[in-house]
Protein backbone atom coordinates (compact mmCIF):
# COMPACT_ATOMS: atom_id res chain seq x y z
CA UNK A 1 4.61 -9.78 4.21
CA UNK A 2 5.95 -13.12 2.97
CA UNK A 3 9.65 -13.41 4.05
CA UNK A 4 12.21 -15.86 2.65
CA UNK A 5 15.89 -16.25 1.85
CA UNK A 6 17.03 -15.90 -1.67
CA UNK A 7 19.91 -15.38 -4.02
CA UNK A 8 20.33 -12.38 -5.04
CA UNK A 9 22.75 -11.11 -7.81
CA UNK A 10 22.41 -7.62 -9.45
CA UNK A 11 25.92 -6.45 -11.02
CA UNK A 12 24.96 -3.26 -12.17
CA UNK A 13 24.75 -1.83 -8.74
CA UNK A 14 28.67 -2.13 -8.71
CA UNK A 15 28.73 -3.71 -4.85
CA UNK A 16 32.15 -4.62 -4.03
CA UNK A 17 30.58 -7.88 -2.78
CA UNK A 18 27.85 -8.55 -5.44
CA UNK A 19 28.63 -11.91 -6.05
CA UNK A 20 25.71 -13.70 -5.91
CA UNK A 21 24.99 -14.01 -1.75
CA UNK A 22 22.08 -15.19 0.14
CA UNK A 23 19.60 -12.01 0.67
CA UNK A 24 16.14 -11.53 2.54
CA UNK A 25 13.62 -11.35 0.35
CA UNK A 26 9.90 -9.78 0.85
CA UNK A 27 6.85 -9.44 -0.69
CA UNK A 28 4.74 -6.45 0.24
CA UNK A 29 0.77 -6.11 -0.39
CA UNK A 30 -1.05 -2.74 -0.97
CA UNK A 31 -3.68 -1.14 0.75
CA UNK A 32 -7.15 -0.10 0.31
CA UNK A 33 -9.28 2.07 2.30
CA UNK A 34 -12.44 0.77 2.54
CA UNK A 35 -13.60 3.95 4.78
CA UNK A 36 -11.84 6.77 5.11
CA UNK A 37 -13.55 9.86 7.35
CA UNK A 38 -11.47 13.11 7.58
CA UNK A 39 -12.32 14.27 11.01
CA UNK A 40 -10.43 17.43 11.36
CA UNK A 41 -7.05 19.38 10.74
CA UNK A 42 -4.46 18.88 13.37
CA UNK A 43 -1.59 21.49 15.27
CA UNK A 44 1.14 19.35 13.51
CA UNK A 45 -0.70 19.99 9.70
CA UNK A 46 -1.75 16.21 9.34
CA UNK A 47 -5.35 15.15 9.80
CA UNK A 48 -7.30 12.73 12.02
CA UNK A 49 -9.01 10.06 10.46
CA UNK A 50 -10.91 6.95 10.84
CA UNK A 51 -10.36 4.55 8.70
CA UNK A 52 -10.76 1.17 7.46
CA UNK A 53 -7.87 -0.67 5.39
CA UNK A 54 -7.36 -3.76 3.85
CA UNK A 55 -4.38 -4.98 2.69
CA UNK A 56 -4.54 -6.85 -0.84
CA UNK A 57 -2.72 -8.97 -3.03
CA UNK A 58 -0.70 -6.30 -5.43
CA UNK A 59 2.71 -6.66 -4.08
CA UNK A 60 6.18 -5.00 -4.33
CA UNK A 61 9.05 -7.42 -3.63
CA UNK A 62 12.32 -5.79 -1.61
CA UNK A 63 15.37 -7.19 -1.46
CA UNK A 64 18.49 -6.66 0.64
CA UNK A 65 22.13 -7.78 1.17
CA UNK A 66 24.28 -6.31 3.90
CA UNK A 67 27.37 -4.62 2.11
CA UNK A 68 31.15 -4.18 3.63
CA UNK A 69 30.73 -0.31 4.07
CA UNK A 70 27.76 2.01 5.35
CA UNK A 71 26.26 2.65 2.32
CA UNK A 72 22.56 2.26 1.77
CA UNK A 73 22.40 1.61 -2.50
CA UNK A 74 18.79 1.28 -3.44
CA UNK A 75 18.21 0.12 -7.38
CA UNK A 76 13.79 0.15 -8.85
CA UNK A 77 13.00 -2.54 -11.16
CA UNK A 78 9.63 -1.85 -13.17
CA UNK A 79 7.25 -3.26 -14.32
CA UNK A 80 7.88 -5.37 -17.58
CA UNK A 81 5.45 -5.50 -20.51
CA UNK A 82 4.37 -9.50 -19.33
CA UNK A 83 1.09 -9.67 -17.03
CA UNK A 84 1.10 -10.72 -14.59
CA UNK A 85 -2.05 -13.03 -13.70
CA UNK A 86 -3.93 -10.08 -11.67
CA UNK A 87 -2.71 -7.52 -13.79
CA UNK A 88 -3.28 -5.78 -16.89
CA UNK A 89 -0.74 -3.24 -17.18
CA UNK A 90 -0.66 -0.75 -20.19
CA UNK A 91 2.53 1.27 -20.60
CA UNK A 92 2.21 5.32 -20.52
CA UNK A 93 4.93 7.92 -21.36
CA UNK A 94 8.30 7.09 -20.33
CA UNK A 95 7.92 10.08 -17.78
CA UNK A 96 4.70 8.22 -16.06
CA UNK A 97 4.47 9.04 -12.85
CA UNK A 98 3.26 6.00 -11.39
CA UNK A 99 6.97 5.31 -11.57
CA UNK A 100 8.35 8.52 -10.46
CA UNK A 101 10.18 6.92 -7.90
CA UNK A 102 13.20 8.13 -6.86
CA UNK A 103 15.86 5.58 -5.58
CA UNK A 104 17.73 8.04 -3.32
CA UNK A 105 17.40 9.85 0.32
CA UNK A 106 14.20 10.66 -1.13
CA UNK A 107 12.91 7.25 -0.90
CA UNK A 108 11.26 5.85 2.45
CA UNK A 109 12.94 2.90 2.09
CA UNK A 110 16.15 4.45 1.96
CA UNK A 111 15.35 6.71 5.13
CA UNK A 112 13.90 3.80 6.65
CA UNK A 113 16.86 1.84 6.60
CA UNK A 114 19.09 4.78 7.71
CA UNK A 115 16.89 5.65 10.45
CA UNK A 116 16.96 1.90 11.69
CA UNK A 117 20.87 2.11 11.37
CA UNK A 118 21.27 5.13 13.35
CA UNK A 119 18.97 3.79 15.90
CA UNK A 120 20.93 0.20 15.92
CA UNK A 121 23.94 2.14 16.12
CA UNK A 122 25.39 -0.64 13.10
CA UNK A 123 28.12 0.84 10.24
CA UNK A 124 26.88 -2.15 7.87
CA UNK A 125 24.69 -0.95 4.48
CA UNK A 126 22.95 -2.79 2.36
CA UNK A 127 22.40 -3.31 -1.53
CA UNK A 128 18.65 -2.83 -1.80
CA UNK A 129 16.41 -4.54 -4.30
CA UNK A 130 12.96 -2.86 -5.23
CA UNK A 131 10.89 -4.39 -7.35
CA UNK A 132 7.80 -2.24 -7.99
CA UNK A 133 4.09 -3.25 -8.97
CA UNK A 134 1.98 -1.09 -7.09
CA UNK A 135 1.84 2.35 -8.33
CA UNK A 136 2.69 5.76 -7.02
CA UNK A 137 -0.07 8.73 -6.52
CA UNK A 138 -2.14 6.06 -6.21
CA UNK A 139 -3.62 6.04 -2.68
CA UNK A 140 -2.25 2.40 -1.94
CA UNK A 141 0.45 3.14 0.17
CA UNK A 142 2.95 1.33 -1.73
CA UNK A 143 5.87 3.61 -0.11
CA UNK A 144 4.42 2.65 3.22
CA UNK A 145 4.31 -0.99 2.71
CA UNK A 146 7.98 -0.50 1.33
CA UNK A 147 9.69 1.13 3.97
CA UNK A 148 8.07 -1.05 6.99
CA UNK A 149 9.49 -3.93 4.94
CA UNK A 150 12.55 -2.36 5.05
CA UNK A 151 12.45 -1.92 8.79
CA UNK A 152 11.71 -5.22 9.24
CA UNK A 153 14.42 -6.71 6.95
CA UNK A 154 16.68 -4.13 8.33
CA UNK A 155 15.81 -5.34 12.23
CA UNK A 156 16.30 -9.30 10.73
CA UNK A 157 19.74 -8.55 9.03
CA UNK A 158 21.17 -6.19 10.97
CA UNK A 159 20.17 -7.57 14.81
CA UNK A 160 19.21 -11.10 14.16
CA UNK A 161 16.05 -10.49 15.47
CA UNK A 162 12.55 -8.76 15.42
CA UNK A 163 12.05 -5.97 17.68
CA UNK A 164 8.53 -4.43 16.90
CA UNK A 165 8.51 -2.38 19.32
CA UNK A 166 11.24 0.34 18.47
CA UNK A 167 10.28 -0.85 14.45
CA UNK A 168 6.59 0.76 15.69
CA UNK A 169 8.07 3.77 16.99
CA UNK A 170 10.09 4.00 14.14
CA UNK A 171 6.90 3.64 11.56
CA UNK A 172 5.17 5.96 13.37
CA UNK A 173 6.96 8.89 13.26
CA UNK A 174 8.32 8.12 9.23
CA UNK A 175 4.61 8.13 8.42
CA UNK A 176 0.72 7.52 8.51
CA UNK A 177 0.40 4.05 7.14
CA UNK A 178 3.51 2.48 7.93
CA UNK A 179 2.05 0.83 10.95
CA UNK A 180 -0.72 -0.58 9.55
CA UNK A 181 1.26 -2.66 7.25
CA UNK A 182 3.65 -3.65 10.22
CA UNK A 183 0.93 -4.86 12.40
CA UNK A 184 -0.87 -7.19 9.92
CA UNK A 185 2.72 -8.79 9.41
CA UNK A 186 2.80 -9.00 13.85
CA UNK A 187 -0.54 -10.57 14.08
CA UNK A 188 -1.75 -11.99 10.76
CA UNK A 189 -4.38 -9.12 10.43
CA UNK A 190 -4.98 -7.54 7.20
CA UNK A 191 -8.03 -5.47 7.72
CA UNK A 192 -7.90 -2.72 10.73
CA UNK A 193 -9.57 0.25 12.13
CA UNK A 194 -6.50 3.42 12.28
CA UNK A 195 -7.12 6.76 13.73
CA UNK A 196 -4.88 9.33 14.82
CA UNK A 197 -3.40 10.44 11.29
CA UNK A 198 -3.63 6.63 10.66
CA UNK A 199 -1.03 5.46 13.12
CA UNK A 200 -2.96 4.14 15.36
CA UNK A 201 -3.72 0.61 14.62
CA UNK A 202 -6.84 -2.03 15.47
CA UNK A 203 -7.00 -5.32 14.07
CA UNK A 204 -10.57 -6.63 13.06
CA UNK A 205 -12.28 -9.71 12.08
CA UNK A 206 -12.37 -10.38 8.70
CA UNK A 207 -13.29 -13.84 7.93
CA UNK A 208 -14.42 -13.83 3.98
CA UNK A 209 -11.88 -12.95 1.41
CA UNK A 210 -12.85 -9.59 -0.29
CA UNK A 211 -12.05 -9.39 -4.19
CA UNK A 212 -11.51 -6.17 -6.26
CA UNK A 213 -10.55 -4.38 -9.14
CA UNK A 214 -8.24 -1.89 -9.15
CA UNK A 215 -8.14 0.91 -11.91
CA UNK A 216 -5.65 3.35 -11.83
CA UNK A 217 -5.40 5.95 -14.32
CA UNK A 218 -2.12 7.68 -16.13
CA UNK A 219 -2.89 10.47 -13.44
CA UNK A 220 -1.86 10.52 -10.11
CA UNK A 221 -2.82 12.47 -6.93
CA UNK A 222 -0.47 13.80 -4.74
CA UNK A 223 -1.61 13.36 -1.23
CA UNK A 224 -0.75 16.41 0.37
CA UNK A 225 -2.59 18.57 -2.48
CA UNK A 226 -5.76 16.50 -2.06
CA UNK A 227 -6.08 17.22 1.48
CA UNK A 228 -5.30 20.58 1.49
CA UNK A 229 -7.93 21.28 -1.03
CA UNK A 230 -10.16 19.82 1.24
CA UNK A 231 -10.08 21.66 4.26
CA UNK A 232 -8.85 24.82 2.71
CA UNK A 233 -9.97 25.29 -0.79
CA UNK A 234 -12.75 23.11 -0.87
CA UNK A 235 -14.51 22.42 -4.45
CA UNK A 236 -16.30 25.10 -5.81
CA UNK A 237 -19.42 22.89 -6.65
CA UNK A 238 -23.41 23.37 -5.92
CA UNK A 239 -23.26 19.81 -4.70
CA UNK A 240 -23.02 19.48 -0.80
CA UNK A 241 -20.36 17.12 0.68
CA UNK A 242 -21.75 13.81 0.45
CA UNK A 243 -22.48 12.11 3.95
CA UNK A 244 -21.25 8.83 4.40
CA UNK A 245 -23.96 5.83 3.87
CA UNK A 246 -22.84 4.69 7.55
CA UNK A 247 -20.04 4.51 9.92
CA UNK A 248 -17.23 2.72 10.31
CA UNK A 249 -18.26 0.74 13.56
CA UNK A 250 -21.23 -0.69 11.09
CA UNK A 251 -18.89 -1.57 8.05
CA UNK A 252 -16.65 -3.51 10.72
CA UNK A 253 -20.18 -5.24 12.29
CA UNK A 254 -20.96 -6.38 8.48
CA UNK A 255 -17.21 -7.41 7.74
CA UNK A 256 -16.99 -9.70 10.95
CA UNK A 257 -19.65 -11.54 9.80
CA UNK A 258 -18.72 -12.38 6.25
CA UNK A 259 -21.23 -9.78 4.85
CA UNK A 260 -19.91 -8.10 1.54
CA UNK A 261 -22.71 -7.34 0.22
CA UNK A 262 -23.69 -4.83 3.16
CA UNK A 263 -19.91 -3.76 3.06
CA UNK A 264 -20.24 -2.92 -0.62
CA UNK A 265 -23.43 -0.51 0.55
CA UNK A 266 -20.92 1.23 3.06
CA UNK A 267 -18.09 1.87 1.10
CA UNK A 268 -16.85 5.57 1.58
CA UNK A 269 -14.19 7.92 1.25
CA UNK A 270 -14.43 11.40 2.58
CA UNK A 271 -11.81 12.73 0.04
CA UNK A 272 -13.54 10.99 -3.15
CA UNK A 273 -15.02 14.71 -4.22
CA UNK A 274 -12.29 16.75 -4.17
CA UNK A 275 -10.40 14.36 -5.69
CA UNK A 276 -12.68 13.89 -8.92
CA UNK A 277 -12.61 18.11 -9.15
CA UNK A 278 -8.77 17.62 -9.09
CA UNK A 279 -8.95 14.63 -11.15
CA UNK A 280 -11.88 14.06 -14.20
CA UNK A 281 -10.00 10.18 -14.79
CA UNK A 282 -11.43 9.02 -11.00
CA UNK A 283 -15.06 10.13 -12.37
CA UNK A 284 -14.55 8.46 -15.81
CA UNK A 285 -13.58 5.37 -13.60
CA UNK A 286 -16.55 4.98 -11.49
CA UNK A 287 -18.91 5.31 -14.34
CA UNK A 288 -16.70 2.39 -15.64
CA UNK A 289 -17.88 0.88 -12.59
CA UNK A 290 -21.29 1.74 -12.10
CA UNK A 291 -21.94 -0.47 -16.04
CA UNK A 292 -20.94 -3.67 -13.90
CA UNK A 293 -23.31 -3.14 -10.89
CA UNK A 294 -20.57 -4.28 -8.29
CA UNK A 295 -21.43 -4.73 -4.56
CA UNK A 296 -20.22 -1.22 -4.12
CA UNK A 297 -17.04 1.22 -5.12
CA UNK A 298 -14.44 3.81 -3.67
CA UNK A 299 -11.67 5.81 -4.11
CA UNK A 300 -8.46 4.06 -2.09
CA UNK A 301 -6.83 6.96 -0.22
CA UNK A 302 -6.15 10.46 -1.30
CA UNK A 303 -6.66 8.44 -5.17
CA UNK A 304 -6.04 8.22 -8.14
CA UNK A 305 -6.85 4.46 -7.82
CA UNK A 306 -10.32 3.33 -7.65
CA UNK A 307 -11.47 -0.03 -6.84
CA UNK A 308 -15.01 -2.11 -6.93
CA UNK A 309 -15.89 -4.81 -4.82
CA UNK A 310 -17.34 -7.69 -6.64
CA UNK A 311 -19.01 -10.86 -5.38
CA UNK A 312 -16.62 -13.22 -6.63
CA UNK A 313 -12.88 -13.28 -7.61
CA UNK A 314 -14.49 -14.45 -11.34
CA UNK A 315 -16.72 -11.44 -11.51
CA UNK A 316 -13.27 -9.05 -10.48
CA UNK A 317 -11.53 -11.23 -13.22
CA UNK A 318 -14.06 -10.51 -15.83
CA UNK A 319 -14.88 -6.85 -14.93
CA UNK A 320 -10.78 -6.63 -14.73
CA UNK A 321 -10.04 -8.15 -18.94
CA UNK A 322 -13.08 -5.84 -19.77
CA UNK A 323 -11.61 -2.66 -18.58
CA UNK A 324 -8.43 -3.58 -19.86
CA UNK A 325 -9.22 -3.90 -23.22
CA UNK A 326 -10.26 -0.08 -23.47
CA UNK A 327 -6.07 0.22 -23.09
CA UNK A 328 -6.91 3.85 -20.95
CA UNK A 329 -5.86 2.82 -17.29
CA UNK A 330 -3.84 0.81 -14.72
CA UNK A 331 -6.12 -2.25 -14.08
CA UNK A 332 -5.86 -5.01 -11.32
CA UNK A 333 -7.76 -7.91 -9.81
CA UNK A 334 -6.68 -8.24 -6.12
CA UNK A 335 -7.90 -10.31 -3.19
CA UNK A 336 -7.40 -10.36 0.30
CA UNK A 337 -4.07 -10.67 1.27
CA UNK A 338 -3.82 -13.35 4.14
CA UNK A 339 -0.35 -14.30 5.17
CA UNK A 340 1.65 -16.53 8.45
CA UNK A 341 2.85 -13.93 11.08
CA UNK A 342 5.96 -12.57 11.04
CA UNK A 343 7.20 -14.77 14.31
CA UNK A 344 5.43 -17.89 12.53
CA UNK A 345 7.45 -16.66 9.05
CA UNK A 346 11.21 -16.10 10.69
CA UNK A 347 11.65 -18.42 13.21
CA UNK A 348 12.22 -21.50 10.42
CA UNK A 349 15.00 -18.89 8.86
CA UNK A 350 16.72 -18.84 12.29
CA UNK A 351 15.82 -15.35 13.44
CA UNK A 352 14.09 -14.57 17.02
CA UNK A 353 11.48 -12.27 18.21
């Protein structure tokens, strides 16, 4: 998270204090998974899984300005037509749902906010301002990284000051990979090791930046469907589940010491096969892939996205215009994301821990 004061005017959201007032601002990076082992069904429905994210540099930006009344207003921008310089959007039907979004109760940055308020016990709203790049169905947790930026924006505005602990308790019951995001933005971590149903959160040495491209096609997967297939309707194929190429205790060994290459060989994602039977674009995407011979490639989540790891941030970029130009998916080039704490980031904007 990168947080910072800004102006922040949008009239058609008909505040009855929209004059142009100084907001907090945020940008929020994506996730990718760069091991993800389903380990079993839980009592509650979700699963446990160990996992390895990474947060990377696709970013939402959310706004917010406190309003005179309770209400929590939450306007989407989209994406324009204009690249940005890691991306190469292409524009799908106007129904696309990578932004299917709704801005209501639906949204978790909208429940996030009204959780925090009842828990605050605060009658002050806010005007919220969403500005979306990272995709929906996706598997990057974009609604994640959204709503813990709304609970910590929320916590800033609301209390004048950062309390982590009941944001935590907060993130962990709105969600599996809320927490993730909220603890890189605590301790300047962007890779970690999550279990539980992803709540659960360990930082882990990273020291060499990790660059990627990102392909995600004009269908999505819906989380819940993809893991339901997998423990109870499987794929009917005569191909056995593939085992993973390690474990996650020796991808974290290689990506403490710098080592992409052997992190490339140990990329893995438990729910990459039922997700191609439920999707043919993910399969279409790593044969894109496999035509570049990059250090290694995965599905990010529950898909549809689909990265590569490349050796270089000018290998991602040229991979990255290549795919574009077939005009067919979603495609960005993304590196790790690497930002000042939270504490480091607030304390010049006169907030306290």
């Amino acid at each position: 998270m990168k947080i910072e004061r800004a102006l922040y005017h949008s009239p058609s959201m008909h505040s009855p204090n929209m004059a142009s007032h100084t907001a907090l601002t945020c940008h929020v990076p994506c996730k990718i998974n760069l091991f993800l082992e389903v380990l079993g069904k839980r009592a509650d429905g979700y699963h446990d899984l160990d996992t390895v994210m990474l947060a990377v540099d696709v970013c939402d930006t959310l706004s917010i300005q406190p309003r005179t009344d309770s209400d929590i207003r939450l306007q989407i921008d989209y994406p324009s037509d204009e690249s940005a310089a890691h991306e190469y959007p292409i524009r799908f039907a106007i129904d696309d749902p990578a932004w299917n979004i709704p801005a209501d109760e639906r949204n978790l940055v909208v429940r996030a906010l009204r959780r925090l308020q009842v828990e605050l016990g605060t009658t002050n709203g806010f005007d919220a301002l969403l500005s979306k790049r990272i995709p929906a169905q996706a598997g990057l947790g974009g609604g994640s990284a959204d709503a813990a930026a709304a609970l910590v924006l929320g916590s800033l505005a609301w209390s004048g000051r950062l309390q982590l602990p009941l944001l935590s308790r907060i993130a962990a019951e709105m969600g599996s990979d809320l927490n993730f995001f909220l603890e890189g933005w605590s301790n300047r971590c962007w890779t970690a090791h999550c279990s539980g149903r992803g709540e659960q959160v360990t930082p882990v040495a990273n020291p060499a930046d990790q660059h990627v491209v990102i392909v995600h096609p004009p269908q999505g997967c819906d989380t819940g469907e993809i893991f339901r297939n997998l423990t109870d309707h499987p794929p009917q194929t005569t191909q056995p589940p593939k085992s993973p190429p390690g474990n996650s205790a020796e991808l974290l060994h290689w990506l403490a010491r710098g080592q992409n290459e052997q992190v490339g060989t140990l990329l893995y994602n438990r729910l990459d096969q039922v997700a191609r039977a439920r999707n043919p674009w993910i399969d279409r995407t790593a044969k894109w892939f496999d035509r570049y011979k990059p250090l290694g490639q995965c599905l990010s989540g529950s898909g549809s996205a689909r990265f590569c790891l490349c050796s270089s941030r000018q290998e991602a970029e040229k991979i990255g215009r290549e795919l574009a130009l077939l005009n067919e998916c979603r495609v960005f080039v993304a590196s790790t994301w690497r930002t000042s704490s939270i504490q480091e980031q607030i304390q010049p904007l006169g907030f306290i821990e």
